[in-house]
C-alpha atoms as a PDB file:
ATOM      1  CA  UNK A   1      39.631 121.875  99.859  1.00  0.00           C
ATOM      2  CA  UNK A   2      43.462 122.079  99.125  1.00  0.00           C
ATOM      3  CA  UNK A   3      45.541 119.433 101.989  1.00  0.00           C
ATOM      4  CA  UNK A   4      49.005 120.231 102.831  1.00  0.00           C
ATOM      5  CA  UNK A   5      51.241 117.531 102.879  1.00  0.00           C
ATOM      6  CA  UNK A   6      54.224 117.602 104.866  1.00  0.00           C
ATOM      7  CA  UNK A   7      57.746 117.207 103.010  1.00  0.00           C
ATOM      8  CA  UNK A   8      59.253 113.675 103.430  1.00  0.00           C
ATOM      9  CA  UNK A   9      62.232 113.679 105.799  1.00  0.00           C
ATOM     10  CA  UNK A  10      64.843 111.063 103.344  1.00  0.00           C
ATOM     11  CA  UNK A  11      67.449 112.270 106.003  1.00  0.00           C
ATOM     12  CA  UNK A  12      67.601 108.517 107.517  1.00  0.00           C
ATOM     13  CA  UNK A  13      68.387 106.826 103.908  1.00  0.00           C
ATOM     14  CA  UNK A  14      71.432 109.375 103.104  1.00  0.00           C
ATOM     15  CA  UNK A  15      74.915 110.507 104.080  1.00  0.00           C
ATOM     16  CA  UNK A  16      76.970 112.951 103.700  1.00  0.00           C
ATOM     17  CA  UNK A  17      80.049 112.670 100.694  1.00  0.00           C
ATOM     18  CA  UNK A  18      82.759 110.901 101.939  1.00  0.00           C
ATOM     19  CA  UNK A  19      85.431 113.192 100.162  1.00  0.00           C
ATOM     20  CA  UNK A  20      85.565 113.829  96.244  1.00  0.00           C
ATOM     21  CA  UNK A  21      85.456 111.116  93.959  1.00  0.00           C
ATOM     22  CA  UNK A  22      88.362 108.661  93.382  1.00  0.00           C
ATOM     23  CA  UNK A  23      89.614 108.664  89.779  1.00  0.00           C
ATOM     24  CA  UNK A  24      92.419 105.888  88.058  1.00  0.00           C
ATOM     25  CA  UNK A  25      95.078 108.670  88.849  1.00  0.00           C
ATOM     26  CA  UNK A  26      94.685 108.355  92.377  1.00  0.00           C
ATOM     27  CA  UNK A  27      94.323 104.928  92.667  1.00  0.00           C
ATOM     28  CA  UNK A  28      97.868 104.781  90.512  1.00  0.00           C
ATOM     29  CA  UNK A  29      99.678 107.151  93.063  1.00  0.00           C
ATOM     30  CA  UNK A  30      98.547 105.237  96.083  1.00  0.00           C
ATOM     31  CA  UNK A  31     100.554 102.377  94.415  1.00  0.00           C
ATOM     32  CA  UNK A  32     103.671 104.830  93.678  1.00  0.00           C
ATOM     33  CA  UNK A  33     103.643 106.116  97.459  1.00  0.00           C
ATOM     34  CA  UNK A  34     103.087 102.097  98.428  1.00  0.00           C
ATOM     35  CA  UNK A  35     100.029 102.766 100.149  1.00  0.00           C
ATOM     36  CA  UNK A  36      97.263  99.890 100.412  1.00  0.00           C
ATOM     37  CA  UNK A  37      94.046 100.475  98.259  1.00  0.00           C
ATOM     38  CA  UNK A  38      90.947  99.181  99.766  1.00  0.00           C
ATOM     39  CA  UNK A  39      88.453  97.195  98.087  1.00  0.00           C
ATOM     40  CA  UNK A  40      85.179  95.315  98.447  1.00  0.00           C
ATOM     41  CA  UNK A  41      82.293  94.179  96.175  1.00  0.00           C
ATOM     42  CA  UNK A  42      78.976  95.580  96.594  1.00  0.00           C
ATOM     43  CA  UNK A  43      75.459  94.801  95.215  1.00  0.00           C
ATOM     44  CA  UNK A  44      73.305  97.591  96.233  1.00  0.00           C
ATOM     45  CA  UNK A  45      72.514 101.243  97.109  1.00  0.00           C
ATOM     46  CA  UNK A  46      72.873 101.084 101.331  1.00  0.00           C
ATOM     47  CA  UNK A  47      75.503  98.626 101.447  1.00  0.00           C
ATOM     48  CA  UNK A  48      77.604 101.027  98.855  1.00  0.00           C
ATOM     49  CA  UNK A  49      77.136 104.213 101.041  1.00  0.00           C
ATOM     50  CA  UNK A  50      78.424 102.258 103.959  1.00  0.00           C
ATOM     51  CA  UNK A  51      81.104 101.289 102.052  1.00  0.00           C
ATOM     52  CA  UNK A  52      81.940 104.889 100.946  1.00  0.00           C
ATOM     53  CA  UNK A  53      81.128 106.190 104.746  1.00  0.00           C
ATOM     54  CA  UNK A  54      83.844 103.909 105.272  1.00  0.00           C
ATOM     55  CA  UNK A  55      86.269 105.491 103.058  1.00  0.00           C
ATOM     56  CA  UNK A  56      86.510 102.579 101.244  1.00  0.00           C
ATOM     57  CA  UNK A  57      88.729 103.057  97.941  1.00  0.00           C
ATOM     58  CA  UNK A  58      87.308 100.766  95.110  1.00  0.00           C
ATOM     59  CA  UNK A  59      84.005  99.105  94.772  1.00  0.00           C
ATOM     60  CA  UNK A  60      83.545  96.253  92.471  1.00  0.00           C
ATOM     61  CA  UNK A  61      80.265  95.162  91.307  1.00  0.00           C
ATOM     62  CA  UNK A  62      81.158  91.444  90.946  1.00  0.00           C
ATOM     63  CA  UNK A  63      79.391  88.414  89.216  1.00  0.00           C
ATOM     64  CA  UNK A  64      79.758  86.823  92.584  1.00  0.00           C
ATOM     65  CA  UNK A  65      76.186  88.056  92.721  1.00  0.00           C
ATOM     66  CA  UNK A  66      75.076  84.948  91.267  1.00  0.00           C
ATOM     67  CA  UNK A  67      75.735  82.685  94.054  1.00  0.00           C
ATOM     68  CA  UNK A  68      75.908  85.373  97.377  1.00  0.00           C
ATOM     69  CA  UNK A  69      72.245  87.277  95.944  1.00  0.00           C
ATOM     70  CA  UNK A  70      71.418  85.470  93.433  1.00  0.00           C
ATOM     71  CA  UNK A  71      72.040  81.943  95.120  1.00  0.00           C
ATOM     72  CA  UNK A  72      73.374  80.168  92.196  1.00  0.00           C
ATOM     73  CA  UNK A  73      76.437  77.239  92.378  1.00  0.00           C
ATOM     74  CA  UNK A  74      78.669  79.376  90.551  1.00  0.00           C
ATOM     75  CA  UNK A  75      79.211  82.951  88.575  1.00  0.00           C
ATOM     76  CA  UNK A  76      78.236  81.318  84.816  1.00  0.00           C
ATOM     77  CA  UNK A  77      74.281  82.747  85.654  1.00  0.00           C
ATOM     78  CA  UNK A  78      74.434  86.082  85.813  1.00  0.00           C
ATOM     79  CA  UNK A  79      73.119  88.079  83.367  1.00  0.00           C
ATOM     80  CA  UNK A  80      73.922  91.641  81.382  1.00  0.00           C
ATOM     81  CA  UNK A  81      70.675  92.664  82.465  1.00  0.00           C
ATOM     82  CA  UNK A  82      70.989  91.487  85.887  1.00  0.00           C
ATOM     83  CA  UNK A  83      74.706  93.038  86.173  1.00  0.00           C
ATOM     84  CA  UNK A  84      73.459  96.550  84.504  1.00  0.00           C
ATOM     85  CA  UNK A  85      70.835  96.568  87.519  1.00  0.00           C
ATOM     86  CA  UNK A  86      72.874  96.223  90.432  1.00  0.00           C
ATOM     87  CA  UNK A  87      75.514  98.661  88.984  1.00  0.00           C
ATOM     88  CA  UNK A  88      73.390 101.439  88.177  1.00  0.00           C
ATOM     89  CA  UNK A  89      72.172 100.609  92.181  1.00  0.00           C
ATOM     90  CA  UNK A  90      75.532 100.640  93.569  1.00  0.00           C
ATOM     91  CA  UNK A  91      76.170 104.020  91.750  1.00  0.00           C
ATOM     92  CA  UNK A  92      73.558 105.738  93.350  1.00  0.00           C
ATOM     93  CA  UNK A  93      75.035 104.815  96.591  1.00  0.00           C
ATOM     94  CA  UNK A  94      78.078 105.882  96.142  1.00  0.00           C
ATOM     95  CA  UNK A  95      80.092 109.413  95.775  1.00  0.00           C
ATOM     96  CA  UNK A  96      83.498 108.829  96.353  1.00  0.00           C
ATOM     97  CA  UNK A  97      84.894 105.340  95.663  1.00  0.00           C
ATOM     98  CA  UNK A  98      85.676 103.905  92.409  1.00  0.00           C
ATOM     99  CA  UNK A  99      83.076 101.886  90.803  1.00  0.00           C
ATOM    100  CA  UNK A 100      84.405  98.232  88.689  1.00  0.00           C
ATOM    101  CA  UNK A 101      81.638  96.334  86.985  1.00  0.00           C
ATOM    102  CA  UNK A 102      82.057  92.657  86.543  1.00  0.00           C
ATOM    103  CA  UNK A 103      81.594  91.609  82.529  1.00  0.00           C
ATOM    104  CA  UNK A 104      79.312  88.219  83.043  1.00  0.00           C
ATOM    105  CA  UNK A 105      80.020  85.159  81.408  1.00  0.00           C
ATOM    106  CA  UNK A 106      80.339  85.477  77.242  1.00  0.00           C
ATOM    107  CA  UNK A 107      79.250  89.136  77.408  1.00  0.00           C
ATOM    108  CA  UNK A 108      83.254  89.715  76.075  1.00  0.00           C
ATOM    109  CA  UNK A 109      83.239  86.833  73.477  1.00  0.00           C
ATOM    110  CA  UNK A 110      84.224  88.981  71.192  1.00  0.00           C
ATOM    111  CA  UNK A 111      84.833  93.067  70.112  1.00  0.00           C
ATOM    112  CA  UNK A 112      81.809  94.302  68.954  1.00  0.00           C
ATOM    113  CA  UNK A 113      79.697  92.225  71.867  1.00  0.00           C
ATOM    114  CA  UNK A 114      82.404  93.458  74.589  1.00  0.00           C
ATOM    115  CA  UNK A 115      81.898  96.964  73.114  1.00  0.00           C
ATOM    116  CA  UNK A 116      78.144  97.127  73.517  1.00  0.00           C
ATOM    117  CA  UNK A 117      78.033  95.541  76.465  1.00  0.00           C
ATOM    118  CA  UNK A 118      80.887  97.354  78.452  1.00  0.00           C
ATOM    119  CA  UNK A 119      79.141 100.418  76.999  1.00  0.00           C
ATOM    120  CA  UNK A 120      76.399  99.674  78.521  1.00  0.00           C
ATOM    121  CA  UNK A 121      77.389  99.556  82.324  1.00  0.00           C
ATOM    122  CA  UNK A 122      79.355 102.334  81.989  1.00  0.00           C
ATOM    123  CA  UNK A 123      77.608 105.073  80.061  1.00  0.00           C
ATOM    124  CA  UNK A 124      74.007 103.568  80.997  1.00  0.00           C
ATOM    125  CA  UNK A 125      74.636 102.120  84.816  1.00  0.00           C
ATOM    126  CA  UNK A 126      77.491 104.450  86.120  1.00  0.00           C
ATOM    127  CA  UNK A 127      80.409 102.114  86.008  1.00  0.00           C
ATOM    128  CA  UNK A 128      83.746 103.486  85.237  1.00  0.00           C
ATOM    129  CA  UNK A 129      85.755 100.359  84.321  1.00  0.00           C
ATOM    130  CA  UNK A 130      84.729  97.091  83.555  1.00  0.00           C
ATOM    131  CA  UNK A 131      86.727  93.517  84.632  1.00  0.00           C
ATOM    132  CA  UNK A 132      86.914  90.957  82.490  1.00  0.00           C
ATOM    133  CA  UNK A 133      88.571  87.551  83.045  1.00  0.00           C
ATOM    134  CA  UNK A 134      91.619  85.238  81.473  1.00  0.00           C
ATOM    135  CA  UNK A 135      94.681  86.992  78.997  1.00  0.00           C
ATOM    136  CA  UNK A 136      95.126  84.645  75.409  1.00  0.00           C
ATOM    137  CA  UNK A 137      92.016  86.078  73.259  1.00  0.00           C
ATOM    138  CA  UNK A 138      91.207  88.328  76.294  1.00  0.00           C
ATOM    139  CA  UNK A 139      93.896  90.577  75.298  1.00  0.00           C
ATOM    140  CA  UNK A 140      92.606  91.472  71.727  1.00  0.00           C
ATOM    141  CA  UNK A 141      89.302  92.339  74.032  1.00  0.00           C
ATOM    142  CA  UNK A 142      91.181  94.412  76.016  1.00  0.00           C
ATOM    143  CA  UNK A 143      93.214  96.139  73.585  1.00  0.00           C
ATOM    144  CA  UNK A 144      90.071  97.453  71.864  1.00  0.00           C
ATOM    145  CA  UNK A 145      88.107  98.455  75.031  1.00  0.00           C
ATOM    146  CA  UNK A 146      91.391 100.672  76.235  1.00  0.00           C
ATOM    147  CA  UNK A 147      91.794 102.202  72.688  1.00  0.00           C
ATOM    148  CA  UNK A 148      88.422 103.447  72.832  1.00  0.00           C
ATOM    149  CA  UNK A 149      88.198 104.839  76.208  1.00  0.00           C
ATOM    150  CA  UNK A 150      86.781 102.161  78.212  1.00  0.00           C
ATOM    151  CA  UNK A 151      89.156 101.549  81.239  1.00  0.00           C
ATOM    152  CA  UNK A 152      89.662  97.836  81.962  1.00  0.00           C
ATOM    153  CA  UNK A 153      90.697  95.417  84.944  1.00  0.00           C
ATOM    154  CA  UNK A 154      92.221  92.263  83.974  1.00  0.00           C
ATOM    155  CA  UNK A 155      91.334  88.999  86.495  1.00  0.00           C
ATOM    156  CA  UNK A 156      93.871  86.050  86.464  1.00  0.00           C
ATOM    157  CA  UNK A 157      94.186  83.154  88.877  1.00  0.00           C
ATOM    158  CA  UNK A 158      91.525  81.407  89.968  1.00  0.00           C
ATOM    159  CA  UNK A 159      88.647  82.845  87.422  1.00  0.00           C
ATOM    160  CA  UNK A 160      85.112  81.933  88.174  1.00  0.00           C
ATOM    161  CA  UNK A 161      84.337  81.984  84.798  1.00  0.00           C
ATOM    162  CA  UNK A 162      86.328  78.992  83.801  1.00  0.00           C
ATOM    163  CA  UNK A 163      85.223  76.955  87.198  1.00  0.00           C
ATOM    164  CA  UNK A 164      84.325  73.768  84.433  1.00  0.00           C
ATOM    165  CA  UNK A 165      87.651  73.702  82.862  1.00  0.00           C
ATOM    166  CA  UNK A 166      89.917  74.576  86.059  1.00  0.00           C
ATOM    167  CA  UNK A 167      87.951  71.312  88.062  1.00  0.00           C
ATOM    168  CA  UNK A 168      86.849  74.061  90.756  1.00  0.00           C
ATOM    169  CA  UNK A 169      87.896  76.452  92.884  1.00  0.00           C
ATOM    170  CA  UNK A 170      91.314  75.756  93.500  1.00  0.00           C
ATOM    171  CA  UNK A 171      94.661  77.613  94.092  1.00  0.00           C
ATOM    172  CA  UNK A 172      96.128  78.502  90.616  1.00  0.00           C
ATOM    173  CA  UNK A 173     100.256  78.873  89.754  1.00  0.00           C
ATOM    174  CA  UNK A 174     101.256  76.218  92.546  1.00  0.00           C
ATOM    175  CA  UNK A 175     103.676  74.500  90.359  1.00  0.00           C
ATOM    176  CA  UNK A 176     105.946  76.196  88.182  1.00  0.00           C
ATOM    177  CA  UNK A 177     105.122  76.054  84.685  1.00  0.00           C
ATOM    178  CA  UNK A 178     101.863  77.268  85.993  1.00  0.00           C
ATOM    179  CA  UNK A 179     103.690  80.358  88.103  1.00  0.00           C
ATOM    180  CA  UNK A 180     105.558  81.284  85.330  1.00  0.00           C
ATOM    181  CA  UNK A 181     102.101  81.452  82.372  1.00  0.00           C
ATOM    182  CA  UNK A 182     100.523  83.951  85.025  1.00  0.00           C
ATOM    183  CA  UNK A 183     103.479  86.054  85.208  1.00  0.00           C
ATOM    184  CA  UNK A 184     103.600  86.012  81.503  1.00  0.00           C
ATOM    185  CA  UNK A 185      99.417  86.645  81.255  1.00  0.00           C
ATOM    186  CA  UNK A 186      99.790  89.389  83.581  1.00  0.00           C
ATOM    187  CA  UNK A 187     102.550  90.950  81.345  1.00  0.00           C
ATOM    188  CA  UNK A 188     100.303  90.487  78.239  1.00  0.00           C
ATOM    189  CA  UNK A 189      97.130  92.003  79.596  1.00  0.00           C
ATOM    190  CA  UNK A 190      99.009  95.217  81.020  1.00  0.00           C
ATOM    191  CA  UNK A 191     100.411  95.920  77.368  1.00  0.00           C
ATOM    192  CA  UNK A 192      97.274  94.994  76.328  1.00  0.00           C
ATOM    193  CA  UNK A 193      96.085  98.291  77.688  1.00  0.00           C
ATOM    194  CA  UNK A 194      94.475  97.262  81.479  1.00  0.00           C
ATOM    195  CA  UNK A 195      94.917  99.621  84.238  1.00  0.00           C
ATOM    196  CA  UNK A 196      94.233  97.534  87.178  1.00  0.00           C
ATOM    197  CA  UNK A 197      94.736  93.972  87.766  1.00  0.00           C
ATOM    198  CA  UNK A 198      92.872  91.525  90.593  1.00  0.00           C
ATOM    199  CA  UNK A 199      94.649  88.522  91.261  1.00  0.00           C
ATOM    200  CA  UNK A 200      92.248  85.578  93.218  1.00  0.00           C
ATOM    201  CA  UNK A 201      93.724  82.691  94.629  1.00  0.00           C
ATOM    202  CA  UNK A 202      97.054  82.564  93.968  1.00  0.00           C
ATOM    203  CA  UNK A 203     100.034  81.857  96.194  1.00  0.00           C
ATOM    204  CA  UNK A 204     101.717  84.688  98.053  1.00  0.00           C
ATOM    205  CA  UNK A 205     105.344  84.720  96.721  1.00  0.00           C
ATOM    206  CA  UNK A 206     103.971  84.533  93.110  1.00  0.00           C
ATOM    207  CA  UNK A 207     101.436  87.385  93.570  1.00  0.00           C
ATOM    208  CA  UNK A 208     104.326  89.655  95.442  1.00  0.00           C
ATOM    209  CA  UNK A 209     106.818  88.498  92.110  1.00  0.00           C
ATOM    210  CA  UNK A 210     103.771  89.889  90.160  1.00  0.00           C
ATOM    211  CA  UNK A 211     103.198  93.171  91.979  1.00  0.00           C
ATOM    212  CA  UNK A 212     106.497  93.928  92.083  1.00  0.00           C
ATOM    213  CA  UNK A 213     106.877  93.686  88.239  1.00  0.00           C
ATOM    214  CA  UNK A 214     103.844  95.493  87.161  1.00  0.00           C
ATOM    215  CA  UNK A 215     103.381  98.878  86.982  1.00  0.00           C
ATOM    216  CA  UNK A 216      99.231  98.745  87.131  1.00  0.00           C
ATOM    217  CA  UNK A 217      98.130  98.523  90.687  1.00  0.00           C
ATOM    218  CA  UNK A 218      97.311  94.875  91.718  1.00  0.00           C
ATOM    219  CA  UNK A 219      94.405  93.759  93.869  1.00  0.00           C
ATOM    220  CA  UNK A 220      94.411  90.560  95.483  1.00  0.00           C
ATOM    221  CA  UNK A 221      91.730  88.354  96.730  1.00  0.00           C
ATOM    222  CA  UNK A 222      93.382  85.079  98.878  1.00  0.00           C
ATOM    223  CA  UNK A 223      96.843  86.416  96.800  1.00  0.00           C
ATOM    224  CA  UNK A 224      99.066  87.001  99.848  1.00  0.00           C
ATOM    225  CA  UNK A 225      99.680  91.071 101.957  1.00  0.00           C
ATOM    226  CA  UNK A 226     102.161  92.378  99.204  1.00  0.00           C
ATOM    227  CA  UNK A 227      99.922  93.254  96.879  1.00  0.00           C
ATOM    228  CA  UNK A 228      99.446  96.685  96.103  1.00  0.00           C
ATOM    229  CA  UNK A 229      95.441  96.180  97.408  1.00  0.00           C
ATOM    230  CA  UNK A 230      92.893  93.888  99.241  1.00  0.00           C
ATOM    231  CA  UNK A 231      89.566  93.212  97.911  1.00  0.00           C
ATOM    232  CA  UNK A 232      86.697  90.887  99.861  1.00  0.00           C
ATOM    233  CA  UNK A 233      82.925  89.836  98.542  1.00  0.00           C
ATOM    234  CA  UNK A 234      81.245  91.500 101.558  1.00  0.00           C
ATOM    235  CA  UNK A 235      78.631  88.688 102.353  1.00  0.00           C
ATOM    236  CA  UNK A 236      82.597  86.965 103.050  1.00  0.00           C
ATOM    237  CA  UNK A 237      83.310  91.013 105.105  1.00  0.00           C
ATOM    238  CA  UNK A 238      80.458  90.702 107.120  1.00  0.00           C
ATOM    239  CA  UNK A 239      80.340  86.683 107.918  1.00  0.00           C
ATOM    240  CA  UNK A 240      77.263  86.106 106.576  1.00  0.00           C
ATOM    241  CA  UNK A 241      77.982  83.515 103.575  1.00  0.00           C
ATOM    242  CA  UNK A 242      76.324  80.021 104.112  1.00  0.00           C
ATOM    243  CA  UNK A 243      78.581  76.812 103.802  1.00  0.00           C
ATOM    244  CA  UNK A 244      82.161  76.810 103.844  1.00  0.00           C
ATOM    245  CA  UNK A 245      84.330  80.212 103.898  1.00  0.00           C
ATOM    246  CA  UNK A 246      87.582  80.548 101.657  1.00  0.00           C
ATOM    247  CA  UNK A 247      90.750  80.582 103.371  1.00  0.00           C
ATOM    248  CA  UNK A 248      91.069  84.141 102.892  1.00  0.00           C
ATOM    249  CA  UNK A 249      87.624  85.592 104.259  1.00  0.00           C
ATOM    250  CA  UNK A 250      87.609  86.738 107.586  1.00  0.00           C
ATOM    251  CA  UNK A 251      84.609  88.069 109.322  1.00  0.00           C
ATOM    252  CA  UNK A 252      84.852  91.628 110.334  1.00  0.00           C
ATOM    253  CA  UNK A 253      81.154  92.174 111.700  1.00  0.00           C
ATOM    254  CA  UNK A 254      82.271  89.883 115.131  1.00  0.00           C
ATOM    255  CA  UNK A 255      82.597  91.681 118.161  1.00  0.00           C
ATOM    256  CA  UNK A 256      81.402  95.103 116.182  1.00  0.00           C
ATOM    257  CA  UNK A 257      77.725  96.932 116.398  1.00  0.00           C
ATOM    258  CA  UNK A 258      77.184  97.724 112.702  1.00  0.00           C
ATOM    259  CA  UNK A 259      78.497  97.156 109.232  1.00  0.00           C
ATOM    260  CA  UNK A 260      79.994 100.076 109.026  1.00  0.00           C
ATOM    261  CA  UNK A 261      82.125  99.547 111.993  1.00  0.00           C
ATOM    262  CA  UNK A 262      82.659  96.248 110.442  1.00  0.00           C
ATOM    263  CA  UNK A 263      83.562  97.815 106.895  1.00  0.00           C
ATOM    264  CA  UNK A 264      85.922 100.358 108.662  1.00  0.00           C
ATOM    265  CA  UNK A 265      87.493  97.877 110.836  1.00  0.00           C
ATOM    266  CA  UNK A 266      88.258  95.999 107.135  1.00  0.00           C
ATOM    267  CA  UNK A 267      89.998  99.493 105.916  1.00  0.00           C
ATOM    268  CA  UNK A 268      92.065  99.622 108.630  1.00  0.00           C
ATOM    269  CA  UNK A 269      93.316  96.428 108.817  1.00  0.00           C
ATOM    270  CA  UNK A 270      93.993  96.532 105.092  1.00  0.00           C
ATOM    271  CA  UNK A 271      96.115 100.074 105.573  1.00  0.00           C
ATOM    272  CA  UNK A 272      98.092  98.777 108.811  1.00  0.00           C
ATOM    273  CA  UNK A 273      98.686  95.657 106.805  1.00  0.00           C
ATOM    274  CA  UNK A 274      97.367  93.167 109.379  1.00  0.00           C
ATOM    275  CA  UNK A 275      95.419  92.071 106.787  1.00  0.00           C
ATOM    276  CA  UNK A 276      95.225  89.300 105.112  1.00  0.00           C
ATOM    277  CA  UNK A 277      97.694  88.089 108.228  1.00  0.00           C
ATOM    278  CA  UNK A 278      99.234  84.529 107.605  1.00  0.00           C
ATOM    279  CA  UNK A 279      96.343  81.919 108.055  1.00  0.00           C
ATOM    280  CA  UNK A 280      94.528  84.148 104.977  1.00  0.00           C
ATOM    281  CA  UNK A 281      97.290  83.004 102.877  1.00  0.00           C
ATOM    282  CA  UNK A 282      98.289  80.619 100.180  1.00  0.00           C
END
């Protein structure tokens, strides 16, 4: 006896394309035409076609899984494997916005590790940059990836990575010796060949000094409204991280119905540049 099955109606688990995908060109012009690029971190498939519903711009698969997933004390956990998961998850989710994969801890010690491994998340997990943190023997790192195709986003300012030897999580460039080595590190890791830069935790005037003389777009994180782009963790988006916030989270999900609502309020706020107002600021 042959028993017809009735097709399985997926309709509830996808959306429609949010618009064609973003490329590094068009994430260069919106810095030319001063317009604010939108960015959060994701960690899986739903919360990344949200995102895209959303129209966000850039999604960054960030280390920060470690503590807001994974529910480590800090980034230093995470894993290659662990990272080439949750990429190759947020790239089914999306088809429009711009997918960054965080390198882990020592994955970029040197060339020929930062080769396989950057390999790896993109040709493998559907990345189409990968972020590594610091300048100094960074650079070298960088230079390589960016001579053989591998687009790159430099991280300066607070960096996770280096939470032992920075005492913590702590403003960076306050005084001025310190102000003036980040302008200089984010000089060196744009000729080093990186296309985008994210800038956490620094204070305002020095980020806007930095955006201003960089011609890579900039993308702060608690770095001050005149960079060229916001980016949030979205546990931080949606107001669901435990313990104590940063200064520069804000909770989007209050007084809204969904987190898409939420993640659209977020793009709005970012474009109208009401956000990160004054209180998110350093």
């Amino acid at each position: 006896m042959r028993v017809a099955f009735a097709a399985r109606d997926l309709s509830m688990y996808t959306s429609k394309p949010a618009g064609p995908p973003l490329a590094l060109p068009d994430l260069q012009r919106l810095k030319r035409e001063n317009a604010k690029i939108v960015c959060v971190t994701a960690y899986d498939a739903s919360l990344a076609a949200r995102a895209d519903e959303a129209g966000i711009d850039l999604v960054l698969v960030g280390d920060s899984l470690g503590m807001v997933v994974q529910g480590h004390a800090s980034t230093l956990p995470v894993t290659m494997d662990a990272m080439a998961y949750h990429v190759a998850c947020v790239a089914r989710g999306l088809s429009r916005a711009f997918l960054v994969a965080d390198m882990p801890f020592m994955s970029y010690r040197d060339v020929p590790t930062a080769m396989s491994n950057a390999t790896r998340l993109i040709a493998e997990s559907g990345a189409a940059m990968v972020k590594l943190e610091g300048a100094d023997w960074v650079c070298e790192v960088i230079d390589a990836l960016s001579r053989r195709e591998i687009p790159v986003c430099a991280h300066l300012g607070l960096t996770p990575q280096s939470i032992h030897r920075l005492g913590g999580y702590r403003v960076q460039g306050r005084e001025q010796a310190d102000a003036e080595r980040l302008r200089a590190d984010a000089r060196k890791v744009q000729e080093a060949g990186a296309q985008l830069l994210v800038l956490e935790c620094v204070p305002a005037p020095l980020a806007a000094a930095i955006t201003r003389e960089l011609a890579i777009p900039v993308i702060g994180i608690g770095a001050g409204a005149d960079c060229d782009g916001q980016i949030l963790v979205m546990h931080d988006l949606l107001g669901i991280t435990p313990g104590k916030r940063p200064r520069f989270a804000k909770d989007f999900l209050a007084g809204r119905d969904s987190v898409l609502a939420a993640l659209a309020e977020y793009a709005r706020a970012v474009r109208s540049g009401e956000y990160p107002a004054a209180e998110h600021c350093y």
